[in-house]
N, C-alpha and C. Protein backbone atom coordinates (compact mmCIF):
# COMPACT_ATOMS: atom_id res chain seq x y z
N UNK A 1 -19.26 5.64 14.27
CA UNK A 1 -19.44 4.23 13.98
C UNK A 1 -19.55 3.49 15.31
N UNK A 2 -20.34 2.44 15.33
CA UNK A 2 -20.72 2.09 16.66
C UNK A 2 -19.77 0.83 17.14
N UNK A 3 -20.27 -0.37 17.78
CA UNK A 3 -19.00 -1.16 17.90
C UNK A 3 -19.93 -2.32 17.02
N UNK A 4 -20.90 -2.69 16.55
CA UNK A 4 -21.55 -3.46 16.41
C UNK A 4 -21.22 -3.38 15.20
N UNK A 5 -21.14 -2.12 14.52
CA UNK A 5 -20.91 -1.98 12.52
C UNK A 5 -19.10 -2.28 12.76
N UNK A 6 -18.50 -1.84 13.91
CA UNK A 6 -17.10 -2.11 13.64
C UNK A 6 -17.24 -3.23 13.57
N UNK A 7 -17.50 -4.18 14.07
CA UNK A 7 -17.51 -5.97 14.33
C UNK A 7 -17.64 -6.57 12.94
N UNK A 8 -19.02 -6.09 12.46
CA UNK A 8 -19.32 -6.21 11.31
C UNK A 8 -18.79 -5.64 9.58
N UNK A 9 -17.69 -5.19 9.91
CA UNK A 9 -17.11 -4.48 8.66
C UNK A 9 -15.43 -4.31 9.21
N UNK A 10 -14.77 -4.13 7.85
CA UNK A 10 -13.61 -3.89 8.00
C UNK A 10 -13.27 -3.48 6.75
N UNK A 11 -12.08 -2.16 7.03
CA UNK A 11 -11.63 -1.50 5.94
C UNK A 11 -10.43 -2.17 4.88
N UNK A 12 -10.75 -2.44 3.92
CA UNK A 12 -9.75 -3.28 3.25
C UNK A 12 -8.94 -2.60 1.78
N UNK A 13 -8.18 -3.26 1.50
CA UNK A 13 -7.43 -2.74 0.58
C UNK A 13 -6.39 -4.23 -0.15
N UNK A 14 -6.21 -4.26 -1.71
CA UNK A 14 -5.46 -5.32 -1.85
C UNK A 14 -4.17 -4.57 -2.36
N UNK A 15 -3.07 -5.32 -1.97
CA UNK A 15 -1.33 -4.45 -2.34
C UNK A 15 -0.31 -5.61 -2.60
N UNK A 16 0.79 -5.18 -2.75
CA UNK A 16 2.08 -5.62 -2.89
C UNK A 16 3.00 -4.83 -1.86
N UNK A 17 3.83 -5.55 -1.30
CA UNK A 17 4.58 -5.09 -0.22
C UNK A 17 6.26 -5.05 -0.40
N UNK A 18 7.02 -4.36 -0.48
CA UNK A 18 8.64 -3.94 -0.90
C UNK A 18 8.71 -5.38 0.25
N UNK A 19 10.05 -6.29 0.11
CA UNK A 19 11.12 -6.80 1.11
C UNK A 19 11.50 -6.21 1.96
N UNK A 20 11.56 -6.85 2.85
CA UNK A 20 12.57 -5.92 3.99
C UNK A 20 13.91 -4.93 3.66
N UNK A 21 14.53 -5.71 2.91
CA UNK A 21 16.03 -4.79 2.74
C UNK A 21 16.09 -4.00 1.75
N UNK A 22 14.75 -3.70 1.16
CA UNK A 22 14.56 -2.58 0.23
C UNK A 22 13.68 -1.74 0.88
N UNK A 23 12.69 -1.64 2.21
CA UNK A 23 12.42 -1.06 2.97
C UNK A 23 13.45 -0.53 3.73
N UNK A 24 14.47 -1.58 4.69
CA UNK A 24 15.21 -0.82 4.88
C UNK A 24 16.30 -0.05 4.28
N UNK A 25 16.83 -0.17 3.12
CA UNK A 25 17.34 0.73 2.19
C UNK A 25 16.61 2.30 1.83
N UNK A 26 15.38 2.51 1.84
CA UNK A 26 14.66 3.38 1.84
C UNK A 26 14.91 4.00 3.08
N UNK A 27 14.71 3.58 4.35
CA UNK A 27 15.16 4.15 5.86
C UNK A 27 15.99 5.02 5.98
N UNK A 28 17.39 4.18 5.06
CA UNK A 28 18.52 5.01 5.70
C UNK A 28 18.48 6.36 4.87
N UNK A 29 17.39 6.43 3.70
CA UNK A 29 17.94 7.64 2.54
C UNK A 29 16.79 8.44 3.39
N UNK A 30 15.76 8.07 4.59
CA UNK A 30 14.82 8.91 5.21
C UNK A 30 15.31 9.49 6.54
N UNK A 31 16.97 8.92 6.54
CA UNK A 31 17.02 9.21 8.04
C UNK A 31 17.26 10.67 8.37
N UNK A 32 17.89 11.83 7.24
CA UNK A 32 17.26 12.88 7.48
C UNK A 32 16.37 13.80 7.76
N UNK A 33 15.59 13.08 6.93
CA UNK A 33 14.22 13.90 6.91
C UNK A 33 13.20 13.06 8.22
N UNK A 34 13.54 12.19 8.67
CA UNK A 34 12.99 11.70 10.18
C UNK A 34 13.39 13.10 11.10
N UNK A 35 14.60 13.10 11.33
CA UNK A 35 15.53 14.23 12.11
C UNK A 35 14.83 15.77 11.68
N UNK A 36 14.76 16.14 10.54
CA UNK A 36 14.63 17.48 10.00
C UNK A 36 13.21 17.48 10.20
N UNK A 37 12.10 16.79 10.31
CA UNK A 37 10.66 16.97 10.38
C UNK A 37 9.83 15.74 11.36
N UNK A 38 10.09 16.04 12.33
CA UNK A 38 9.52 15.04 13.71
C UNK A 38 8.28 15.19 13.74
N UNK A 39 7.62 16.58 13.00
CA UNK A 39 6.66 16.33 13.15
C UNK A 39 5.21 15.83 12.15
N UNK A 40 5.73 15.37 11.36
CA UNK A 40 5.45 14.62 10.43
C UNK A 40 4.75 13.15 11.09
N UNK A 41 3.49 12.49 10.31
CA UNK A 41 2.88 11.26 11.27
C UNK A 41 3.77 10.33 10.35
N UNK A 42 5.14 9.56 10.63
CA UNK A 42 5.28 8.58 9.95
C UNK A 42 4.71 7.64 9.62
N UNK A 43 4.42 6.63 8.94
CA UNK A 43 3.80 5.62 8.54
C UNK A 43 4.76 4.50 9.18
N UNK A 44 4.26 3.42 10.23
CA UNK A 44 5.56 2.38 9.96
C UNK A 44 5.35 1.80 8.93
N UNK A 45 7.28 1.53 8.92
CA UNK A 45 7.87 0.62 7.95
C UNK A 45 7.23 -1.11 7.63
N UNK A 46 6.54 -1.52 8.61
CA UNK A 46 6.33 -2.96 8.55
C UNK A 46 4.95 -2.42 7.62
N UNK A 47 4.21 -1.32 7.87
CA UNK A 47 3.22 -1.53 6.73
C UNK A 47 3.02 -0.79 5.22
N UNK A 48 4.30 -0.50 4.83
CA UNK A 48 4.50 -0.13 3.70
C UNK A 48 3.94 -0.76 2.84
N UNK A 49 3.14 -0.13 1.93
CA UNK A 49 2.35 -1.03 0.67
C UNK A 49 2.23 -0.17 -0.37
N UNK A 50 1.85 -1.24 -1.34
CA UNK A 50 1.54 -0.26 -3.07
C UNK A 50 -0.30 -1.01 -3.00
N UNK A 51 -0.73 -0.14 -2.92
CA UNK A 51 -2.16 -0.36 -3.29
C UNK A 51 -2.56 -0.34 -4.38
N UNK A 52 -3.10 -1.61 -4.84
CA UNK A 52 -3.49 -1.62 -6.17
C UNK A 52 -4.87 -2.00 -6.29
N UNK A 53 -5.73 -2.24 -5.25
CA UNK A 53 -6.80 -1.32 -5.32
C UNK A 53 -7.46 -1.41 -4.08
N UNK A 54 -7.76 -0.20 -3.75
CA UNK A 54 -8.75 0.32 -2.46
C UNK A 54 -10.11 -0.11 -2.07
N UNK A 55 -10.79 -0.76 -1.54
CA UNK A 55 -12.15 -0.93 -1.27
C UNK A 55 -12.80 -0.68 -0.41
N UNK A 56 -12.31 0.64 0.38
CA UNK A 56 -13.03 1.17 1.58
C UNK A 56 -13.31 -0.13 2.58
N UNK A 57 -14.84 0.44 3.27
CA UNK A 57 -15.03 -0.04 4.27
C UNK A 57 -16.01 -1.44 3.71
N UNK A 58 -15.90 -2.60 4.32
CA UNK A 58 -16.40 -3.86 3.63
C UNK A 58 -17.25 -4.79 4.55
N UNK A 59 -18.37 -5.15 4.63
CA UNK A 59 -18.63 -6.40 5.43
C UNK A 59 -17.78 -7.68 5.15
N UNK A 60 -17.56 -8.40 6.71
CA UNK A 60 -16.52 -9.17 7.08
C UNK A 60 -16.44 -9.99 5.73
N UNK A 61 -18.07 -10.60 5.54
CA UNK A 61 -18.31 -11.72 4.74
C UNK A 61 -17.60 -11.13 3.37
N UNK A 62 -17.98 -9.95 2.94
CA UNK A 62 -17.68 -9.31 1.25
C UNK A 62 -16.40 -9.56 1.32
N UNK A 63 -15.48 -9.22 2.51
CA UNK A 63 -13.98 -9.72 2.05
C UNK A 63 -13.63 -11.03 2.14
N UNK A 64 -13.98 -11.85 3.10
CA UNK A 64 -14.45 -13.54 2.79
C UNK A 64 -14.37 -13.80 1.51
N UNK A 65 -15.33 -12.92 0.27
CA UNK A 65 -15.45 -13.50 -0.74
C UNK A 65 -14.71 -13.69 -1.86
N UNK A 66 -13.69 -12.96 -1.30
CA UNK A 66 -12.41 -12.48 -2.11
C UNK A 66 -11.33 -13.57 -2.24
N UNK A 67 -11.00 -14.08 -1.28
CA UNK A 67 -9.98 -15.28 -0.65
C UNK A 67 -9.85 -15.94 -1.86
N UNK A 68 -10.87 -16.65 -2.65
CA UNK A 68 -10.35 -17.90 -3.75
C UNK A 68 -10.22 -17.37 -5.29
N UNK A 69 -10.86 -16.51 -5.10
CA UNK A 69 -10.58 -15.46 -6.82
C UNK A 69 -9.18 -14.70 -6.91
N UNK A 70 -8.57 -14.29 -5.38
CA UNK A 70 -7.56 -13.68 -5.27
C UNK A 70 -6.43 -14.64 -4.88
N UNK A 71 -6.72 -16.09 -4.71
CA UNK A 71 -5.97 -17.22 -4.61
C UNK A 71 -5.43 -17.46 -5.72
N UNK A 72 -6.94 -17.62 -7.01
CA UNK A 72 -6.11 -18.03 -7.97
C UNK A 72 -5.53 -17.05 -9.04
N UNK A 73 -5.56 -16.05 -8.92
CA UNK A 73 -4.92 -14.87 -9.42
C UNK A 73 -3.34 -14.79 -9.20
N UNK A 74 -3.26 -15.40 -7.89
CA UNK A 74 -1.93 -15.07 -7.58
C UNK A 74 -0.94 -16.42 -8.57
N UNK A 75 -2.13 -17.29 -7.70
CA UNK A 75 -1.37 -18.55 -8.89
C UNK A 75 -0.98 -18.81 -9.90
N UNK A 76 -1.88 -17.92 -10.59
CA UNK A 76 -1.40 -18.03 -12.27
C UNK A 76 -0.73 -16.75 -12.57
N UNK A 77 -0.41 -15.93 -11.82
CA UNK A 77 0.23 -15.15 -11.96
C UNK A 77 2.09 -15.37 -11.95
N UNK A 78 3.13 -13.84 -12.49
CA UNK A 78 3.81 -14.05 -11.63
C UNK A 78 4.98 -13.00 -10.97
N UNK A 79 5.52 -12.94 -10.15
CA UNK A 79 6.18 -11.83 -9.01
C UNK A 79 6.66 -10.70 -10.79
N UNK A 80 6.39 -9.61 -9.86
CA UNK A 80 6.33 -8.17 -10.37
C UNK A 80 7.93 -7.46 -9.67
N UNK A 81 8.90 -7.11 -11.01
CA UNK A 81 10.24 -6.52 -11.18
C UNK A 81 9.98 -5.09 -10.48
N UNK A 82 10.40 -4.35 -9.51
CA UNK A 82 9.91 -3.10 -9.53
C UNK A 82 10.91 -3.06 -8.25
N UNK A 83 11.36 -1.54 -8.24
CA UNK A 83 12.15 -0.69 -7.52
C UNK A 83 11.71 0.64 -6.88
N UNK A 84 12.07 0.88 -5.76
CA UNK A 84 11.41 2.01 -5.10
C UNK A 84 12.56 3.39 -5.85
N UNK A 85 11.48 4.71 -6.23
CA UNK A 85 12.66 5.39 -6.35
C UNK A 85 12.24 6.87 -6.65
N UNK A 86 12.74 7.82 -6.24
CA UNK A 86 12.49 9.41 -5.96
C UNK A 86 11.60 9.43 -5.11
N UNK A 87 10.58 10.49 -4.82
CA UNK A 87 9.66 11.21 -4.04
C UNK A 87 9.29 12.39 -4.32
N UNK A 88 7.77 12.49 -3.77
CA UNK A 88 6.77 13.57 -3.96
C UNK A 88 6.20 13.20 -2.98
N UNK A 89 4.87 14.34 -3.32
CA UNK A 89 3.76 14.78 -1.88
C UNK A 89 2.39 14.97 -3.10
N UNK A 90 1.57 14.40 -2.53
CA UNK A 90 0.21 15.00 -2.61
C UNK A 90 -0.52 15.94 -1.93
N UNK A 91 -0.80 17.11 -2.60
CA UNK A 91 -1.52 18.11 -1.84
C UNK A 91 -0.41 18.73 -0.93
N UNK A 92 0.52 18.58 -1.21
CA UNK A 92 1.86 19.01 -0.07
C UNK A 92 1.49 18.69 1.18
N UNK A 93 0.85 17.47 1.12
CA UNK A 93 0.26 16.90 2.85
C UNK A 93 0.97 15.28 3.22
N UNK A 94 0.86 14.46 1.58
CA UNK A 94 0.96 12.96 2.00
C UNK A 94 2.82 12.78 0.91
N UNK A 95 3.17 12.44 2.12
CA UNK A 95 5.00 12.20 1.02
C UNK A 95 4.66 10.70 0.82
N UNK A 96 5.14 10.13 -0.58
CA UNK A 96 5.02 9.52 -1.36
C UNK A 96 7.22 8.80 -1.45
N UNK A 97 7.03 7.90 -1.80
CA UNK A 97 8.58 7.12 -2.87
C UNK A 97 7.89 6.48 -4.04
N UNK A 98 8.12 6.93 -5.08
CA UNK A 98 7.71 6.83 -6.01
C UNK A 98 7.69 4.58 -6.26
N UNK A 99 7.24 4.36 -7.84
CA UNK A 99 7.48 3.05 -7.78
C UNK A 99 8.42 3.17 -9.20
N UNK A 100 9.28 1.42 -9.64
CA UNK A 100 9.90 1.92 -11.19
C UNK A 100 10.12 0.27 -11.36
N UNK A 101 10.53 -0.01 -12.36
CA UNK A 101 10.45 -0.97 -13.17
C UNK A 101 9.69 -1.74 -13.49
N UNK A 102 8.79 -2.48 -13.34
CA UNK A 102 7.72 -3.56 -14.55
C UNK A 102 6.41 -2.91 -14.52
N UNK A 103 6.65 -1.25 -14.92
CA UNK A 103 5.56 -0.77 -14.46
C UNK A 103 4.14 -1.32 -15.16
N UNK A 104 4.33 -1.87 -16.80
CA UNK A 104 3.28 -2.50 -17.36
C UNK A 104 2.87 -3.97 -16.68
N UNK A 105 3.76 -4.80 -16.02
CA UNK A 105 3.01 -5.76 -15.57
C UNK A 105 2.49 -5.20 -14.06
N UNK A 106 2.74 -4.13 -13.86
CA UNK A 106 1.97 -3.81 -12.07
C UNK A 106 0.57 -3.58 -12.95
N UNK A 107 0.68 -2.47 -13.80
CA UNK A 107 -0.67 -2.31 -14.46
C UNK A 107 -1.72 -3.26 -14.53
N UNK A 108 -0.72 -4.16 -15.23
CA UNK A 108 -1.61 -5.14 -15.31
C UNK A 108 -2.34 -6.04 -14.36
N UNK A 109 -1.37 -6.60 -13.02
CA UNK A 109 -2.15 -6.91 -12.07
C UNK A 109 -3.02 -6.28 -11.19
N UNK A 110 -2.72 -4.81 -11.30
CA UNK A 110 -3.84 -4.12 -11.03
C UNK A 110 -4.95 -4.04 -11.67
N UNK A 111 -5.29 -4.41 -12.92
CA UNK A 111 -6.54 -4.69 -13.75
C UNK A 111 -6.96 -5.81 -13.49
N UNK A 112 -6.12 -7.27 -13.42
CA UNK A 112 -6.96 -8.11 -12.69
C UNK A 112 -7.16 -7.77 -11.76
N UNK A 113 -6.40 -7.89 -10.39
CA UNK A 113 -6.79 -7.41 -9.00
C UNK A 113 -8.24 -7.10 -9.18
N UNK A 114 -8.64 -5.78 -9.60
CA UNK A 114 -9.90 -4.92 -9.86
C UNK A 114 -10.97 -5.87 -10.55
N UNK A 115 -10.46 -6.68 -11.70
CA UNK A 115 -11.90 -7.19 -12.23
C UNK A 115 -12.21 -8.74 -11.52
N UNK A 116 -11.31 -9.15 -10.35
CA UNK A 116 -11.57 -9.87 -9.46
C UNK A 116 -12.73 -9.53 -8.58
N UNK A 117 -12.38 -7.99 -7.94
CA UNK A 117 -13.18 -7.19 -7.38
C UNK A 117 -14.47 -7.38 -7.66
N UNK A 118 -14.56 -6.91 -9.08
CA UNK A 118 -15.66 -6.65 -9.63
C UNK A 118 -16.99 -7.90 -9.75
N UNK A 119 -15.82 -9.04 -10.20
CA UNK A 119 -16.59 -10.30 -10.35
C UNK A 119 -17.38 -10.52 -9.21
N UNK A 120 -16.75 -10.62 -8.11
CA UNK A 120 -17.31 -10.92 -6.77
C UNK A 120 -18.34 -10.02 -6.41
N UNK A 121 -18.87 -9.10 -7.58
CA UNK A 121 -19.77 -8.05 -6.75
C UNK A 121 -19.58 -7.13 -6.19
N UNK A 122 -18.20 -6.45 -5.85
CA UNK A 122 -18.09 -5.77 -4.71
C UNK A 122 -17.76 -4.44 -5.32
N UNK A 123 -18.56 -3.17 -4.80
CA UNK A 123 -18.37 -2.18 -5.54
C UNK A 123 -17.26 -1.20 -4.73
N UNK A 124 -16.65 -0.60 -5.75
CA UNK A 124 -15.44 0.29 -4.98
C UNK A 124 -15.39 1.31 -6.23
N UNK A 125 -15.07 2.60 -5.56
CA UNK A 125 -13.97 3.68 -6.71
C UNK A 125 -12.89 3.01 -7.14
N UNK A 126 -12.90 2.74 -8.58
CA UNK A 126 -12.19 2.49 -9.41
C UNK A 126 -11.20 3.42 -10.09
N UNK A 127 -10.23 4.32 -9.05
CA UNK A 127 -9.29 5.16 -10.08
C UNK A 127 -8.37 4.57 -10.19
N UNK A 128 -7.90 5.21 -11.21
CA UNK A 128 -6.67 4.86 -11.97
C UNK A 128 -5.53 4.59 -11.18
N UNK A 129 -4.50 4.20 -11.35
CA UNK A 129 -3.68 3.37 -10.36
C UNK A 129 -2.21 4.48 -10.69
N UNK A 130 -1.67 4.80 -9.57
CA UNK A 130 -0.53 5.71 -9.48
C UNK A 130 0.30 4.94 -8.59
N UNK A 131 0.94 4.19 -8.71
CA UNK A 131 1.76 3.62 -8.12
C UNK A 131 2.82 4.01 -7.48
N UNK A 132 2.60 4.22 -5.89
CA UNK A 132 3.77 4.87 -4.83
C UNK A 132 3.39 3.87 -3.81
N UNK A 133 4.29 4.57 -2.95
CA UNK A 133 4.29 3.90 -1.28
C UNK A 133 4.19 5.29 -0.77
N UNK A 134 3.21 5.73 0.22
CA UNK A 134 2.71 6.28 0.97
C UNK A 134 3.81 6.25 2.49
N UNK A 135 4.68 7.47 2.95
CA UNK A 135 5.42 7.23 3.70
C UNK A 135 5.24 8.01 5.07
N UNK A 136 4.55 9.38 4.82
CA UNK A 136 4.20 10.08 5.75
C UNK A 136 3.13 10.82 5.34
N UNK A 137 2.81 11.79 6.28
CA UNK A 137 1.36 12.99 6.59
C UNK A 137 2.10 14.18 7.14
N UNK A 138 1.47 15.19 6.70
CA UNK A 138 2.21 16.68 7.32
C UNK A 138 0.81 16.56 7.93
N UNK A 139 1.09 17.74 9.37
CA UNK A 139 0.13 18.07 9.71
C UNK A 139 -1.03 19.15 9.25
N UNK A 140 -1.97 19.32 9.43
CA UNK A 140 -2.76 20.46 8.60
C UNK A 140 -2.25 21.87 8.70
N UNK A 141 -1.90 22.60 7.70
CA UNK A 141 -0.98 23.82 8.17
C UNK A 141 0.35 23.63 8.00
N UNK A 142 1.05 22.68 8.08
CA UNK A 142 2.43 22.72 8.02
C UNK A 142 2.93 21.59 7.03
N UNK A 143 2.47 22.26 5.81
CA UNK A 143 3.22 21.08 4.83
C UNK A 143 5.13 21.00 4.45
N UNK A 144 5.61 21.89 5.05
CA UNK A 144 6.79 21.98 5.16
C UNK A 144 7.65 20.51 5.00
N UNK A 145 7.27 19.59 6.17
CA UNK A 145 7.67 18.43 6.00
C UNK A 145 7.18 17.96 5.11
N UNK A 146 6.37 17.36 4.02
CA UNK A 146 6.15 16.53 2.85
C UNK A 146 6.87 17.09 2.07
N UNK A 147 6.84 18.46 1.66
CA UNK A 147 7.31 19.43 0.68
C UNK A 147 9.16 19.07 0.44
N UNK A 148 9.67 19.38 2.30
CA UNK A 148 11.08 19.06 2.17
C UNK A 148 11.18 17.63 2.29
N UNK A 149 10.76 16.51 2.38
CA UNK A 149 11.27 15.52 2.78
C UNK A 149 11.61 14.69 1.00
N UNK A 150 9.95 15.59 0.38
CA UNK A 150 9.92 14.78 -1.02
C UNK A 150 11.03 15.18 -1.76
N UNK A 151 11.66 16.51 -1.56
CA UNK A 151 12.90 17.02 -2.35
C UNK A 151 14.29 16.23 -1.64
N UNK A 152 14.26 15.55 -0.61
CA UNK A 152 15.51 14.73 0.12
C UNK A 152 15.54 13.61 -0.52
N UNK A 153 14.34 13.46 -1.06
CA UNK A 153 13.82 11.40 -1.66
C UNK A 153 14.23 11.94 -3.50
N UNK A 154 14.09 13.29 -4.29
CA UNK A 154 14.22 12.98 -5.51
C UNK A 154 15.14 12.38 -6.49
N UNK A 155 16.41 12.28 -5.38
CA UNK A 155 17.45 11.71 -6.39
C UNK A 155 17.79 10.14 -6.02
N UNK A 156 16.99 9.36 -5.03
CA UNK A 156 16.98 8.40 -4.64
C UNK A 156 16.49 7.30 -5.58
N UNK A 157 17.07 6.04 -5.99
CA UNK A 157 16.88 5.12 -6.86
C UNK A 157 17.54 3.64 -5.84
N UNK A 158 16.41 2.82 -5.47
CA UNK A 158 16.53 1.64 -4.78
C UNK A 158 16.78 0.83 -5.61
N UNK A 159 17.28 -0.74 -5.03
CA UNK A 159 17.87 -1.50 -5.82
C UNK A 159 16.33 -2.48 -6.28
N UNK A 160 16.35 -3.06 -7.35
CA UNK A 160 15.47 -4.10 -8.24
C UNK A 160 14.88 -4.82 -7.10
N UNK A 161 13.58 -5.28 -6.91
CA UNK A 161 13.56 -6.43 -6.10
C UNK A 161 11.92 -6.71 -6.77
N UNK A 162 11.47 -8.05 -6.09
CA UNK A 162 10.16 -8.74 -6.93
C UNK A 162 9.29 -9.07 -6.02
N UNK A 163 8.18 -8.50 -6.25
CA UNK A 163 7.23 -8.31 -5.39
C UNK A 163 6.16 -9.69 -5.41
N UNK A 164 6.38 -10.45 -4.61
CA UNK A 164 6.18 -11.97 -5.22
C UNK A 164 5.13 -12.43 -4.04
N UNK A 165 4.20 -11.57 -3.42
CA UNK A 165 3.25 -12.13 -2.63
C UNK A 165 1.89 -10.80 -3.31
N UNK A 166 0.76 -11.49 -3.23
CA UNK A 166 -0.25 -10.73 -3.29
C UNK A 166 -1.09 -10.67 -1.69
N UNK A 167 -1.18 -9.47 -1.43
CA UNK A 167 -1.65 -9.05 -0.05
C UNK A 167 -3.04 -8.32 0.08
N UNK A 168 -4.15 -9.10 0.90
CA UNK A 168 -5.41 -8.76 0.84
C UNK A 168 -5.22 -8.23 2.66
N UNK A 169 -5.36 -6.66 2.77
CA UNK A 169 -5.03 -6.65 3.48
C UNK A 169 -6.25 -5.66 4.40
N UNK A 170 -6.52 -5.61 6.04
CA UNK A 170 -7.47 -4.87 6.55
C UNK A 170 -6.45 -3.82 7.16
N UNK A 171 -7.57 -2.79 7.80
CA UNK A 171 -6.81 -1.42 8.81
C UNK A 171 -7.98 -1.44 9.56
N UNK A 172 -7.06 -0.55 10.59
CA UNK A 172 -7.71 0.02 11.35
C UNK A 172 -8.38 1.53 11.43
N UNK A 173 -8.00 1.88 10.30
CA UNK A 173 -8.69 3.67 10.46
C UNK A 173 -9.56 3.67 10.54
N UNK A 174 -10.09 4.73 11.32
CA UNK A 174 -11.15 5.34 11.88
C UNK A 174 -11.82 4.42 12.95
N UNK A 175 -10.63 3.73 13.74
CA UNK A 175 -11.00 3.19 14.85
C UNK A 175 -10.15 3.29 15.96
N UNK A 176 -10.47 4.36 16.34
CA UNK A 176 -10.15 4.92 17.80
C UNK A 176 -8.46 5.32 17.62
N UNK A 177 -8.13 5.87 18.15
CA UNK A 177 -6.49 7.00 19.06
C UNK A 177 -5.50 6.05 18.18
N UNK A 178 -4.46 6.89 18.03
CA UNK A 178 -3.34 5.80 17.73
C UNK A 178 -3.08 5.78 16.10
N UNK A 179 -1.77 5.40 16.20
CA UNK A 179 -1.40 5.38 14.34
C UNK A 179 -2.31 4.19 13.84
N UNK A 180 -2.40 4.23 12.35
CA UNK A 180 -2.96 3.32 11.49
C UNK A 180 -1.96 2.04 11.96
N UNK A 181 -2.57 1.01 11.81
CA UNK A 181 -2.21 -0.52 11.43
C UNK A 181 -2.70 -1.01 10.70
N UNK A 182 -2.31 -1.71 10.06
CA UNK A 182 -2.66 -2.97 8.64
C UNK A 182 -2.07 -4.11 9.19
N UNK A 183 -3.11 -5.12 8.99
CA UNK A 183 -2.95 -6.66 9.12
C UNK A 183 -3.13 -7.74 7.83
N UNK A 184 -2.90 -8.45 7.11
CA UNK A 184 -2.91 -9.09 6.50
C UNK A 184 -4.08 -10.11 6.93
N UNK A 185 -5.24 -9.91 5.66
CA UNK A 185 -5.84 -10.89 6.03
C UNK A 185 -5.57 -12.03 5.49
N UNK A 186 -5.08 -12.33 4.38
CA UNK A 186 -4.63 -13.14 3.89
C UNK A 186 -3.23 -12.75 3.05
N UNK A 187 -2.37 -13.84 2.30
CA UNK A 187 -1.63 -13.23 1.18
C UNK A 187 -1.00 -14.61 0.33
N UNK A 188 -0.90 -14.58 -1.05
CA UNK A 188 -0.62 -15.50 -1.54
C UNK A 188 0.24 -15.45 -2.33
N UNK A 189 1.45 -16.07 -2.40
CA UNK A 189 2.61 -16.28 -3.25
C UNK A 189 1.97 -15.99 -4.75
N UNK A 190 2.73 -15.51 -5.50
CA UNK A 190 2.63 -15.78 -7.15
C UNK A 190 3.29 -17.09 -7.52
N UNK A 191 2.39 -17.68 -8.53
CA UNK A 191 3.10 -18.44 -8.73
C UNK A 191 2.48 -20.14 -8.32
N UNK A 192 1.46 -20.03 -7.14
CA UNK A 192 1.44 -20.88 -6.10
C UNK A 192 1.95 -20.91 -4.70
N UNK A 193 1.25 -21.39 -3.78
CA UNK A 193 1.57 -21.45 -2.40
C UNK A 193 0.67 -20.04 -1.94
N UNK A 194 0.71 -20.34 -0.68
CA UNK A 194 -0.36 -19.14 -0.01
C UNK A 194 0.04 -18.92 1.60
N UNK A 195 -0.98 -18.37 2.25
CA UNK A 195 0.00 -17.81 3.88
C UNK A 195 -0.78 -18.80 4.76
């Protein structure tokens, strides 16, 4: 990718983001498996998210177009009951903390979310929505760490908290050295109010 299509595009994704003290509550039940598998790519904690839906790579403007459909979504919406709790791995490569409580209204704002998407034109893979937080990567060859870390997370159950901002958010993958970052391009209270 050149620098001219980077300028011109950015990888986006819209989510819900845990509180701090239910992130850090999650920390301390990881602080083994930090210790027991270093070599694992952690994810930081500041960008923990539940993706509720993915839209790859986007021109600047296509996510521009998103801002007032996903404004008023949030508005008439409102904050989502849900608790972080156990763990798994995909592919014994990506460790996962599972998600739990209002799982029918996440559903559901994940169906708007998506036919927001849709309205605006913007085409994306539309799968089905599995609701986790994405916490680490084994390296290729050594799934050891996802494998053990997800069996350290299965008996883990976080406390209730309400996920009360909607987050339209960009990254940086597949742009140059260095862990992933996510920035918020925007995010808007449920309910009313915005960032």
């Amino acid at each position: 990718m050149n620098e001219q299509t980077q300028a011109a595009t950015v990888r986006v994704f819209i989510a819900l983001a845990p509180p701090d003290d239910a992130k850090e509550e999650l920390v301390r039940e990881l602080r083994p498996a930090y210790e027991a598998y270093p070599r694992m790519r952690w994810n930081r904690v500041e960008d923990w998210h539940i993706t509720l839906a993915f839209l790859g790579e986007l021109p600047v403007g296509a996510a521009a177009l998103l801002r007032a459909p996903l404004a008023d979504l949030a508005a008439a919406g409102r904050p989502v009951r849900l608790a972080l709790r156990g763990g798994g791995h995909f592919d014994e490569r990506v460790l996962w903390s599972g998600i739990d409580g209002d799982l029918d209204g996440l559903h559901l704002l994940a169906a708007g979310v998506r036919g927001v998407v849709k309205e605006c034109g913007i085409a994306f893979e539309d799968r089905p929505l599995r609701p986790h937080l994405t916490l680490a990567r084994a390296r290729r060859g050594d799934p050891s760490g996802a494998v053990g870390a997800a069996a350290g997370l299965a008996a883990f159950t976080g406390r209730p908290w309400e996920a009360g901002r909607l987050h339209l958010v960009g990254s940086n993958i597949g742009r140059g050295p260095g862990p992933i970052h996510y920035r918020d391009i925007e995010a808007w209270d449920f309910g009313g109010g915005g960032s």
